[in-house]
PDB file of N, CA and C in Angstrom:
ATOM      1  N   UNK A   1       0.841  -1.180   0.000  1.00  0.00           N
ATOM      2  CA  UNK A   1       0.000   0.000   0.000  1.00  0.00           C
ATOM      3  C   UNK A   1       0.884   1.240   0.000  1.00  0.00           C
ATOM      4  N   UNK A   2       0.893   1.945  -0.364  1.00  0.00           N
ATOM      5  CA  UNK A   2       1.924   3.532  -0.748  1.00  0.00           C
ATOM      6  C   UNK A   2       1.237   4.262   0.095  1.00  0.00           C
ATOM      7  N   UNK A   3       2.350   5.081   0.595  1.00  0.00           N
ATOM      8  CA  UNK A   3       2.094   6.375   1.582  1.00  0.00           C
ATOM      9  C   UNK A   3       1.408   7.431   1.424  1.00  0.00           C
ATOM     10  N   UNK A   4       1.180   7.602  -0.111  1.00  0.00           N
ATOM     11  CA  UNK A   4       1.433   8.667  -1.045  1.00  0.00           C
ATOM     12  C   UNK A   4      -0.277   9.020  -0.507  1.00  0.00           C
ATOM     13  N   UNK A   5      -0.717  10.377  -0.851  1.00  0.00           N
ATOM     14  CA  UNK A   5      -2.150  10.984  -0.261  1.00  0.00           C
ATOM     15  C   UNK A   5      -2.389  11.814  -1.587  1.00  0.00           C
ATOM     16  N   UNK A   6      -3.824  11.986  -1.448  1.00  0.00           N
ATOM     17  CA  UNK A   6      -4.225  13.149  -2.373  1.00  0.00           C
ATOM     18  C   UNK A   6      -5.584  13.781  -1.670  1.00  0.00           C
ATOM     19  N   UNK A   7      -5.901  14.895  -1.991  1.00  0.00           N
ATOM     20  CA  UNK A   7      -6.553  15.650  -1.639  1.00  0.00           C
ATOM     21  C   UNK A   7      -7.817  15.890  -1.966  1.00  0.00           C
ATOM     22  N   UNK A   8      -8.829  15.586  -1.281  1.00  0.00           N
ATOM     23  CA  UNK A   8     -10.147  15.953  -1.936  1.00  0.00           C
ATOM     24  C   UNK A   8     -11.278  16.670  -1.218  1.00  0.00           C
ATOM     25  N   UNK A   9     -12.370  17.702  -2.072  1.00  0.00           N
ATOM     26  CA  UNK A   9     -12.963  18.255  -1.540  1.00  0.00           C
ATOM     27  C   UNK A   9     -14.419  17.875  -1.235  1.00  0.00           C
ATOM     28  N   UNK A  10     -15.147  17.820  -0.292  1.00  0.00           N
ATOM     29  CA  UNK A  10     -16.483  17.593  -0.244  1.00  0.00           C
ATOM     30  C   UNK A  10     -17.342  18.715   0.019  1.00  0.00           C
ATOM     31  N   UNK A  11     -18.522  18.184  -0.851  1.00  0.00           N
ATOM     32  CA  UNK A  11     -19.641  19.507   0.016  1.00  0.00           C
ATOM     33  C   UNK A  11     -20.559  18.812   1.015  1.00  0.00           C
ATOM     34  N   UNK A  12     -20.928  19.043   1.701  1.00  0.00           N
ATOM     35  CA  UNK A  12     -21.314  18.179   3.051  1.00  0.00           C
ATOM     36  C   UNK A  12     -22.869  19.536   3.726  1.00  0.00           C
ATOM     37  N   UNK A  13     -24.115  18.287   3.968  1.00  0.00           N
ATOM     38  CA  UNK A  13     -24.775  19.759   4.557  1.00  0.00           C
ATOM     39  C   UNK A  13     -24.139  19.877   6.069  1.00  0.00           C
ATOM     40  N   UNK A  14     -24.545  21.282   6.988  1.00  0.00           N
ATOM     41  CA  UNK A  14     -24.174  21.987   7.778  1.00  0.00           C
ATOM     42  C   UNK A  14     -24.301  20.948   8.703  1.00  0.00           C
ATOM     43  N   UNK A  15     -25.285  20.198   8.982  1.00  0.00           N
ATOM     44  CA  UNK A  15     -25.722  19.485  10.567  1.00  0.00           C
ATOM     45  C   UNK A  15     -25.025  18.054  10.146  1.00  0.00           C
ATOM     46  N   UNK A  16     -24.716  17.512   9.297  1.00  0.00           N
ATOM     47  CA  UNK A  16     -24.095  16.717   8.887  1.00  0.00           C
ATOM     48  C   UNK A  16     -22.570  16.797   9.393  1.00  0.00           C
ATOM     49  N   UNK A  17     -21.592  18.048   8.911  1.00  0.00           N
ATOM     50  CA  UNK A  17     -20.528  18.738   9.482  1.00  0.00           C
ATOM     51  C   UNK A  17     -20.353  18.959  11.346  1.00  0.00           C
ATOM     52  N   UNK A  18     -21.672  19.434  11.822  1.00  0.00           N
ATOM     53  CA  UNK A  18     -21.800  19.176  12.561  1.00  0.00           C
ATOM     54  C   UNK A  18     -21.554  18.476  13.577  1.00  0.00           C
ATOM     55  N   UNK A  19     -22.313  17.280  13.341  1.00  0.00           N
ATOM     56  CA  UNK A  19     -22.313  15.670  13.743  1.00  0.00           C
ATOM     57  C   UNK A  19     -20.600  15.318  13.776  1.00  0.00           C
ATOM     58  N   UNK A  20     -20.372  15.565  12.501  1.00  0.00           N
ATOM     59  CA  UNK A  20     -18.999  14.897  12.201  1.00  0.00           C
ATOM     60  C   UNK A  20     -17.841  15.351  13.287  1.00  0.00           C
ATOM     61  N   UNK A  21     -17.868  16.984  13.636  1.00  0.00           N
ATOM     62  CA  UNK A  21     -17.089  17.502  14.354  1.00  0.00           C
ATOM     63  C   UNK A  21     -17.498  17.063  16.114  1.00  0.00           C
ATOM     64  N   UNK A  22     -19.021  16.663  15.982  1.00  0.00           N
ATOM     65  CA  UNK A  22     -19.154  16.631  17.764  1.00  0.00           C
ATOM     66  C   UNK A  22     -17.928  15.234  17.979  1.00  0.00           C
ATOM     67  N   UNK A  23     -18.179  14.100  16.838  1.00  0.00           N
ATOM     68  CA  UNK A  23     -17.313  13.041  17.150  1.00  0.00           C
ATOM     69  C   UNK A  23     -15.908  12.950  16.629  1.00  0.00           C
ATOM     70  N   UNK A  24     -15.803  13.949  16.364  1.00  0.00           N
ATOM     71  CA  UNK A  24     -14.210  13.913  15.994  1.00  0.00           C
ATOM     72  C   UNK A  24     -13.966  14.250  17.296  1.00  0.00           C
ATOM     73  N   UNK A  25     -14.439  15.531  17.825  1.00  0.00           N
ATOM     74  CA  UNK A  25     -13.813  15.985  19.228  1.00  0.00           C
ATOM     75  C   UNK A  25     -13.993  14.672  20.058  1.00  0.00           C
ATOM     76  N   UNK A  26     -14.719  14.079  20.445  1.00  0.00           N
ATOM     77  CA  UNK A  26     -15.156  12.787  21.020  1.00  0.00           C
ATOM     78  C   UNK A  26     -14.026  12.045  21.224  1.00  0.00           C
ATOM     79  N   UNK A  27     -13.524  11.598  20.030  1.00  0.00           N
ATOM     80  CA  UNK A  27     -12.754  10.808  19.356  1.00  0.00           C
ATOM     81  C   UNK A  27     -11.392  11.293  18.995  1.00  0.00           C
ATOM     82  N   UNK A  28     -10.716  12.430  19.823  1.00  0.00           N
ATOM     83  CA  UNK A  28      -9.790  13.106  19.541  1.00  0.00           C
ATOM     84  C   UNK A  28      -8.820  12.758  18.368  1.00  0.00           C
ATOM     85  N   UNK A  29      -9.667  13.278  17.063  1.00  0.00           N
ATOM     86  CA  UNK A  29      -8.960  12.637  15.638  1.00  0.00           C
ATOM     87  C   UNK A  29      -9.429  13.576  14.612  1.00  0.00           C
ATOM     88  N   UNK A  30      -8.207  13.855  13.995  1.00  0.00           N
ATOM     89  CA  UNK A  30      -8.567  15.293  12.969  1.00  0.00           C
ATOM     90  C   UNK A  30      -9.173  14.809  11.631  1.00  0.00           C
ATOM     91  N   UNK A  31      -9.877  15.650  11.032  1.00  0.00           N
ATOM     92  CA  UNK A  31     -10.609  15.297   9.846  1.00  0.00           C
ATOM     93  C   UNK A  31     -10.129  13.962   8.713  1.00  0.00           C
ATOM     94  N   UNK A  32      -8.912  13.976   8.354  1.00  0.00           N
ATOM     95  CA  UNK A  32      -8.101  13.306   7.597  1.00  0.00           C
ATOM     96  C   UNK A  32      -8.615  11.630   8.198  1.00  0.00           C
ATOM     97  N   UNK A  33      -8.226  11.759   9.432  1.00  0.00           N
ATOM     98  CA  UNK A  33      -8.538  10.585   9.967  1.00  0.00           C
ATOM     99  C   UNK A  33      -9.807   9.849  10.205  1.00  0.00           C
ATOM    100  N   UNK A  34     -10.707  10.886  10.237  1.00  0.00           N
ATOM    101  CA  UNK A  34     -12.249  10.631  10.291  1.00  0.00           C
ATOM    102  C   UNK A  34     -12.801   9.877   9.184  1.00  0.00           C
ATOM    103  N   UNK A  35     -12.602  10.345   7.948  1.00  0.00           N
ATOM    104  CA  UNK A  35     -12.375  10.199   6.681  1.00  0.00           C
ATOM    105  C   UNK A  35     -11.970   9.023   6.419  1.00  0.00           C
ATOM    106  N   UNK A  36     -10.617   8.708   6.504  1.00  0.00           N
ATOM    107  CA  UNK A  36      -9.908   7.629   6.458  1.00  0.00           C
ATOM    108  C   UNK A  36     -10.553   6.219   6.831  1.00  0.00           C
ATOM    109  N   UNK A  37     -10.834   6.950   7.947  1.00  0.00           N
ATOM    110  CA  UNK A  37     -12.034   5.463   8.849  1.00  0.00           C
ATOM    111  C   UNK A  37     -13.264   5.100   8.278  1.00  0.00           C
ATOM    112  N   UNK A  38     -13.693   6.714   8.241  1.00  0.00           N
ATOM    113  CA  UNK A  38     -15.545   6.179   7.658  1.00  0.00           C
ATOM    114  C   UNK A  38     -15.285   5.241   5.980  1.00  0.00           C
ATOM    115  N   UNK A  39     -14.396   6.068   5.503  1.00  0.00           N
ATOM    116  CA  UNK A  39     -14.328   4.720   3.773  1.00  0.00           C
ATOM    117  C   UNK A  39     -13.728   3.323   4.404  1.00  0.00           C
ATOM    118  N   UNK A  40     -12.799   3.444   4.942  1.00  0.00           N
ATOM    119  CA  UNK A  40     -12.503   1.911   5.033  1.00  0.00           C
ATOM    120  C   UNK A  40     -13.429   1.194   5.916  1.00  0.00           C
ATOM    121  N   UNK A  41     -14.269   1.466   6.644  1.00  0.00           N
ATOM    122  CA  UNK A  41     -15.617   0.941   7.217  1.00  0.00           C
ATOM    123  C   UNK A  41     -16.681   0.673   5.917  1.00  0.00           C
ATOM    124  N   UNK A  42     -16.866   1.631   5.709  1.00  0.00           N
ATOM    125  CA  UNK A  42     -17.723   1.670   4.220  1.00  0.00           C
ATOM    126  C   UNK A  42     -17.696   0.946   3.436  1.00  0.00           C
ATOM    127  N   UNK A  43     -16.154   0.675   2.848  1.00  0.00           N
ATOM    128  CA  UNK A  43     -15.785  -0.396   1.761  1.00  0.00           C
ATOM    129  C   UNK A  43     -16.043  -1.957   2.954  1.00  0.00           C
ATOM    130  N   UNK A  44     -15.681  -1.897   3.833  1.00  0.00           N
ATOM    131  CA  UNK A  44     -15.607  -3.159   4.505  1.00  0.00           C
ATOM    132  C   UNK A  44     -17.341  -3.923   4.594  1.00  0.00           C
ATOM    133  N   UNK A  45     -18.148  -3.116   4.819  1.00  0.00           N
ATOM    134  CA  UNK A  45     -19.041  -3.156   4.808  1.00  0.00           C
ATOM    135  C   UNK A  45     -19.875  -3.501   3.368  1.00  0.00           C
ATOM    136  N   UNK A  46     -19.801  -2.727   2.280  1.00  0.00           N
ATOM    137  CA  UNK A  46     -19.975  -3.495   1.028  1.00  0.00           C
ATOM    138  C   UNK A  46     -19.567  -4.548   0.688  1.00  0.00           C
ATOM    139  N   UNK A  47     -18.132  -4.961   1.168  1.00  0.00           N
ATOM    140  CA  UNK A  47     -17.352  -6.173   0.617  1.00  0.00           C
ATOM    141  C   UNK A  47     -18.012  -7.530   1.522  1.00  0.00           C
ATOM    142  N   UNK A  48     -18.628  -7.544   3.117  1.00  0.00           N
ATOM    143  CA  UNK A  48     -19.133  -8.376   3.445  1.00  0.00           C
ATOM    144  C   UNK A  48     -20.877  -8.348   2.500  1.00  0.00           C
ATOM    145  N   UNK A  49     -21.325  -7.131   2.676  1.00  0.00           N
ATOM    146  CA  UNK A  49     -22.758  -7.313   2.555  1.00  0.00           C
ATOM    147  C   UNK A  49     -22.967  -7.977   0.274  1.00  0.00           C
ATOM    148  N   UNK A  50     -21.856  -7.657  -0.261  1.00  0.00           N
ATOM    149  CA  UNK A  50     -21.520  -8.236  -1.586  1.00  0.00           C
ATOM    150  C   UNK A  50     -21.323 -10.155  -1.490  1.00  0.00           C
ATOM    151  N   UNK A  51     -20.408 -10.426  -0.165  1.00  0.00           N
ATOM    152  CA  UNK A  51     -20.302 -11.339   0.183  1.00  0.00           C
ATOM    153  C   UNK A  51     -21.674 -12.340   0.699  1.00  0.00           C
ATOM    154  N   UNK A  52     -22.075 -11.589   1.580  1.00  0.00           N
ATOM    155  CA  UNK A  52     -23.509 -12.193   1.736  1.00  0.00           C
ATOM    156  C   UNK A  52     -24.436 -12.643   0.855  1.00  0.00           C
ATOM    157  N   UNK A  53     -24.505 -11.393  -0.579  1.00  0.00           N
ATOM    158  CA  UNK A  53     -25.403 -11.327  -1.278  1.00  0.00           C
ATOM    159  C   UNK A  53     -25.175 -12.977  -2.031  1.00  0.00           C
ATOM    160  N   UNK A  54     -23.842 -12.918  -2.261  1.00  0.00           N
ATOM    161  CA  UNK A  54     -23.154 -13.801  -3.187  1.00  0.00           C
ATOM    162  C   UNK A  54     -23.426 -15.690  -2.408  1.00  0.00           C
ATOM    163  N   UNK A  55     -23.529 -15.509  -1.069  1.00  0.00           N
ATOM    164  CA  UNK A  55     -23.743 -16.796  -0.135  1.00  0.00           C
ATOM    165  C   UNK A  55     -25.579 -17.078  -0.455  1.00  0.00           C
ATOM    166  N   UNK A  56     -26.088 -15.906  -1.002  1.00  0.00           N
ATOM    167  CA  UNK A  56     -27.857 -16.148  -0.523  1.00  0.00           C
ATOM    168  C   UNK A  56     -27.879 -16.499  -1.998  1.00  0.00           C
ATOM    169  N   UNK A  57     -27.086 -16.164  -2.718  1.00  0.00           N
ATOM    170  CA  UNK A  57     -27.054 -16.611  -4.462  1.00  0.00           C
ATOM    171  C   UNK A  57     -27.376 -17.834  -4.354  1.00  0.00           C
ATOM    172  N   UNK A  58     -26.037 -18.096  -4.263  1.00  0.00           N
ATOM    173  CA  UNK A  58     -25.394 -19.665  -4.222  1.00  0.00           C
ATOM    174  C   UNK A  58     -26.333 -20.880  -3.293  1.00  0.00           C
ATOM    175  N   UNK A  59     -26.920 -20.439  -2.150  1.00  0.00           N
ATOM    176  CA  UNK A  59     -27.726 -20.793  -1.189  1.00  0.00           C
ATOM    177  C   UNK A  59     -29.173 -21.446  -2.009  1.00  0.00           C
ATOM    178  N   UNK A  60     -29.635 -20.314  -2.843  1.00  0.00           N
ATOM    179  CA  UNK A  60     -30.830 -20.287  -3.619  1.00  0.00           C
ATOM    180  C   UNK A  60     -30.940 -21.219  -4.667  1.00  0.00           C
ATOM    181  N   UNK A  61     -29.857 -21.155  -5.035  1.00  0.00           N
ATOM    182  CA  UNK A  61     -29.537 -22.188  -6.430  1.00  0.00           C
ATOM    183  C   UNK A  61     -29.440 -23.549  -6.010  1.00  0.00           C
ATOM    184  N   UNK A  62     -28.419 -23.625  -4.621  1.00  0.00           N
ATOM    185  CA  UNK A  62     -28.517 -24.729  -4.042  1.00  0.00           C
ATOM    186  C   UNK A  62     -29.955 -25.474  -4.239  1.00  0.00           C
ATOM    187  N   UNK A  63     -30.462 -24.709  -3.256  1.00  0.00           N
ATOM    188  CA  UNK A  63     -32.057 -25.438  -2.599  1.00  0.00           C
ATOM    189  C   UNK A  63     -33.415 -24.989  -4.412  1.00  0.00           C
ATOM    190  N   UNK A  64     -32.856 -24.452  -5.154  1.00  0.00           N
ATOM    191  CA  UNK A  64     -33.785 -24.349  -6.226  1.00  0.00           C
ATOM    192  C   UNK A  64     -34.031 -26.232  -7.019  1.00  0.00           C
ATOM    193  N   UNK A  65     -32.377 -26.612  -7.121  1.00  0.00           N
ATOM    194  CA  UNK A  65     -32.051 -27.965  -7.714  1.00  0.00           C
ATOM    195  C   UNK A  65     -32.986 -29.001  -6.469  1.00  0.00           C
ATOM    196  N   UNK A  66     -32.863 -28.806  -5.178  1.00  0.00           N
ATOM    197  CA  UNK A  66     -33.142 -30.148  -4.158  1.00  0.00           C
ATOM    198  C   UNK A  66     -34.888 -29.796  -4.525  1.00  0.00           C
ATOM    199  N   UNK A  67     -35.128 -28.453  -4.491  1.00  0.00           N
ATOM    200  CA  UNK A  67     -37.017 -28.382  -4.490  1.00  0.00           C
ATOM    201  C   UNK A  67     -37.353 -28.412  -5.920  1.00  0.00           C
ATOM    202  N   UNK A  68     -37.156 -28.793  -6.622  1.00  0.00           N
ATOM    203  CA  UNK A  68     -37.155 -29.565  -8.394  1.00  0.00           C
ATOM    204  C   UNK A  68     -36.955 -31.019  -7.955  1.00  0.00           C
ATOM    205  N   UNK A  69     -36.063 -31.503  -7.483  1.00  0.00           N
ATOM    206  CA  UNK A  69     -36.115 -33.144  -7.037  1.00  0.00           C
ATOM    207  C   UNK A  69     -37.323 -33.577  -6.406  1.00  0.00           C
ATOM    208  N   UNK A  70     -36.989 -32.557  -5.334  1.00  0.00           N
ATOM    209  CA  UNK A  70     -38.703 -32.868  -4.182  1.00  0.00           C
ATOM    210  C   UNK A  70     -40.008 -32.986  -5.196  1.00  0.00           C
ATOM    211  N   UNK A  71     -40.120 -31.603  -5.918  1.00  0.00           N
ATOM    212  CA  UNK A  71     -41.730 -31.532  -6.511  1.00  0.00           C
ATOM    213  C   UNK A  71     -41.573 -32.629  -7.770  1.00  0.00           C
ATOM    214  N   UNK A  72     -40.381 -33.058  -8.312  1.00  0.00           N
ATOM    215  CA  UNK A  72     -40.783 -34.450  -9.342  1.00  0.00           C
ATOM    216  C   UNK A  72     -40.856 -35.667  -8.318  1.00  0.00           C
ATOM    217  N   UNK A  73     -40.020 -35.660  -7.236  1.00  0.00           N
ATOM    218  CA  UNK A  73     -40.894 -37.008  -7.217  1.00  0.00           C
ATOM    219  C   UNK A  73     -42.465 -36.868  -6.147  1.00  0.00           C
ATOM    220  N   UNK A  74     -42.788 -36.003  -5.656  1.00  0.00           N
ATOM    221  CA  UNK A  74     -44.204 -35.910  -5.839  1.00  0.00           C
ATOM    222  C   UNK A  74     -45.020 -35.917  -6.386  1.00  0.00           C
ATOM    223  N   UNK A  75     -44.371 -35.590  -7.733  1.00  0.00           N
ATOM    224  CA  UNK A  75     -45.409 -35.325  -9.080  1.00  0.00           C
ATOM    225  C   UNK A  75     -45.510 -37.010  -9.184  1.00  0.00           C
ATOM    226  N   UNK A  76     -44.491 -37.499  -9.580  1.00  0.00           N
ATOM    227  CA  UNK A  76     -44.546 -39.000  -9.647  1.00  0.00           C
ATOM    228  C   UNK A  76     -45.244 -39.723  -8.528  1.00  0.00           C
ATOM    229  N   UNK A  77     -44.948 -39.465  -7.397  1.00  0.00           N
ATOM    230  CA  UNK A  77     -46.403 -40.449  -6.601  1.00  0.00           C
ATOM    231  C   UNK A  77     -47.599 -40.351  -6.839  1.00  0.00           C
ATOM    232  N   UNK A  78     -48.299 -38.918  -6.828  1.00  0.00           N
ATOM    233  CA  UNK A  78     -48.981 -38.411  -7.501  1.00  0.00           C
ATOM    234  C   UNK A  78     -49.694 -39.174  -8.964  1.00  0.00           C
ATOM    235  N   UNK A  79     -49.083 -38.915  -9.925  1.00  0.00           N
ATOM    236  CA  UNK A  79     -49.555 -39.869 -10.954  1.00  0.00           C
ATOM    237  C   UNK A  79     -49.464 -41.133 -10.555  1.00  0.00           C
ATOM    238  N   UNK A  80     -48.660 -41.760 -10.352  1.00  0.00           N
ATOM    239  CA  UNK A  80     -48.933 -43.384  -9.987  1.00  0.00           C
ATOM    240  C   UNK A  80     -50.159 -43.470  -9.218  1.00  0.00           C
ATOM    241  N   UNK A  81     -50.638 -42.621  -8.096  1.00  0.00           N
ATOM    242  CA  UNK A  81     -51.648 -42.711  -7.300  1.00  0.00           C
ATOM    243  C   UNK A  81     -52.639 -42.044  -7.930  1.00  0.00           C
ATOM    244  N   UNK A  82     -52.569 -41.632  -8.869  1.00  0.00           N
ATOM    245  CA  UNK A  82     -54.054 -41.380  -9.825  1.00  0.00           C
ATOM    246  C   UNK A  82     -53.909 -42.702 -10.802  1.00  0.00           C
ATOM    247  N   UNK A  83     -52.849 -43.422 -11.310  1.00  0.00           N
ATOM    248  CA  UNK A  83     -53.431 -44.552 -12.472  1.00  0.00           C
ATOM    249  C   UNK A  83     -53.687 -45.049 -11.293  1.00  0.00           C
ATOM    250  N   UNK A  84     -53.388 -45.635  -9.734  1.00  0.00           N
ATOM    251  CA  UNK A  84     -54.239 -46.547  -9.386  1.00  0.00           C
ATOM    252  C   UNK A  84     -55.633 -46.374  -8.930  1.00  0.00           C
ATOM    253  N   UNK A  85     -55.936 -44.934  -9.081  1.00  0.00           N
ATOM    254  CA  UNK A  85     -57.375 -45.273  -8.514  1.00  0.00           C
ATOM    255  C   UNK A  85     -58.036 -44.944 -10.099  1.00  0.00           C
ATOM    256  N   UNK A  86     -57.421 -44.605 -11.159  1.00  0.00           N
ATOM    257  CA  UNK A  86     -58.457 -44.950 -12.199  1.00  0.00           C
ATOM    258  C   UNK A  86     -58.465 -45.983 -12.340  1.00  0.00           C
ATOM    259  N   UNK A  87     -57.445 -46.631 -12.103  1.00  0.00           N
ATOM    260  CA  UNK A  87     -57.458 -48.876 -12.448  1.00  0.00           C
ATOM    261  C   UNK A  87     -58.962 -48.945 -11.619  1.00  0.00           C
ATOM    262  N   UNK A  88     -58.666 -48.419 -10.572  1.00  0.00           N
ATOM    263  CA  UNK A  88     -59.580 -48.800  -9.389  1.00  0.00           C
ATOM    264  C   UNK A  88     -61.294 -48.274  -9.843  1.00  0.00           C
ATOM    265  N   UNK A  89     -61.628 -47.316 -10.131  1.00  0.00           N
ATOM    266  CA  UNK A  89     -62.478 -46.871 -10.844  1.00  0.00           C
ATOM    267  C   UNK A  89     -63.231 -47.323 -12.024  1.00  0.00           C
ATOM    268  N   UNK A  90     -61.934 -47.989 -12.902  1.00  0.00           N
ATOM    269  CA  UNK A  90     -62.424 -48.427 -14.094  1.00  0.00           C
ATOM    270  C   UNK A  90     -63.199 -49.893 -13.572  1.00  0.00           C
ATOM    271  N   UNK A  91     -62.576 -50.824 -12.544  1.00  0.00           N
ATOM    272  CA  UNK A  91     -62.923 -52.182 -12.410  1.00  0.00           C
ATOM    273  C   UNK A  91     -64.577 -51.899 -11.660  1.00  0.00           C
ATOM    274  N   UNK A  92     -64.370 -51.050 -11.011  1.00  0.00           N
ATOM    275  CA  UNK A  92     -65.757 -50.972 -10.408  1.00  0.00           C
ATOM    276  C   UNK A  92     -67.271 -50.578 -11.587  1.00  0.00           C
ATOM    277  N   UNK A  93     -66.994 -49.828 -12.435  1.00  0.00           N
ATOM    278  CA  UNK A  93     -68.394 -49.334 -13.133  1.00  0.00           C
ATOM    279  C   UNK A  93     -68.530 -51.099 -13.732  1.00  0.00           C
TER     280      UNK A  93
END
């Protein structure tokens, strides 16, 4: 990771600025650092909640294939248990 910094400007509303300064003082840590923290929280936070998204994917697909197994072979008892009661039906009239 390089040392190296660059500079950038934000426009921010007033009570927002605000906020930011009650916890910087809080937190005895100058703007740069505030900054510093809230993105790498930020990114950390996308990269799990991307992660998650990516587990409920995979999760879904999982259980999409097992509940396609389940509903064919229901479907299949199902029909077998309708030819036997038309067998059954037919012998009776």
């Amino acid at each position: 990771m390089s040392d190296s910094t660059q500079k950038i400007t934000l426009d921010l509303p007033c009570n927002l600025v605000e906020e930011i300064n009650k916890t910087m003082r809080a937190d005895m840590k100058d703007i740069s650092e505030f900054f510093r923290e809230a993105a790498k929280m930020y990114l950390l936070r996308q990269r799990q909640r991307d992660q998650i998204r990516n587990e409920m994917i995979s999760g879904y697909s999982e259980m999409a294939s097992i509940n396609l197994a389940l509903a064919e072979m229901g479907f299949a008892r199902d029909m077998s248990s309708l030819v036997t009661y038309e067998r059954k039906m037919a012998k009776s009239e």
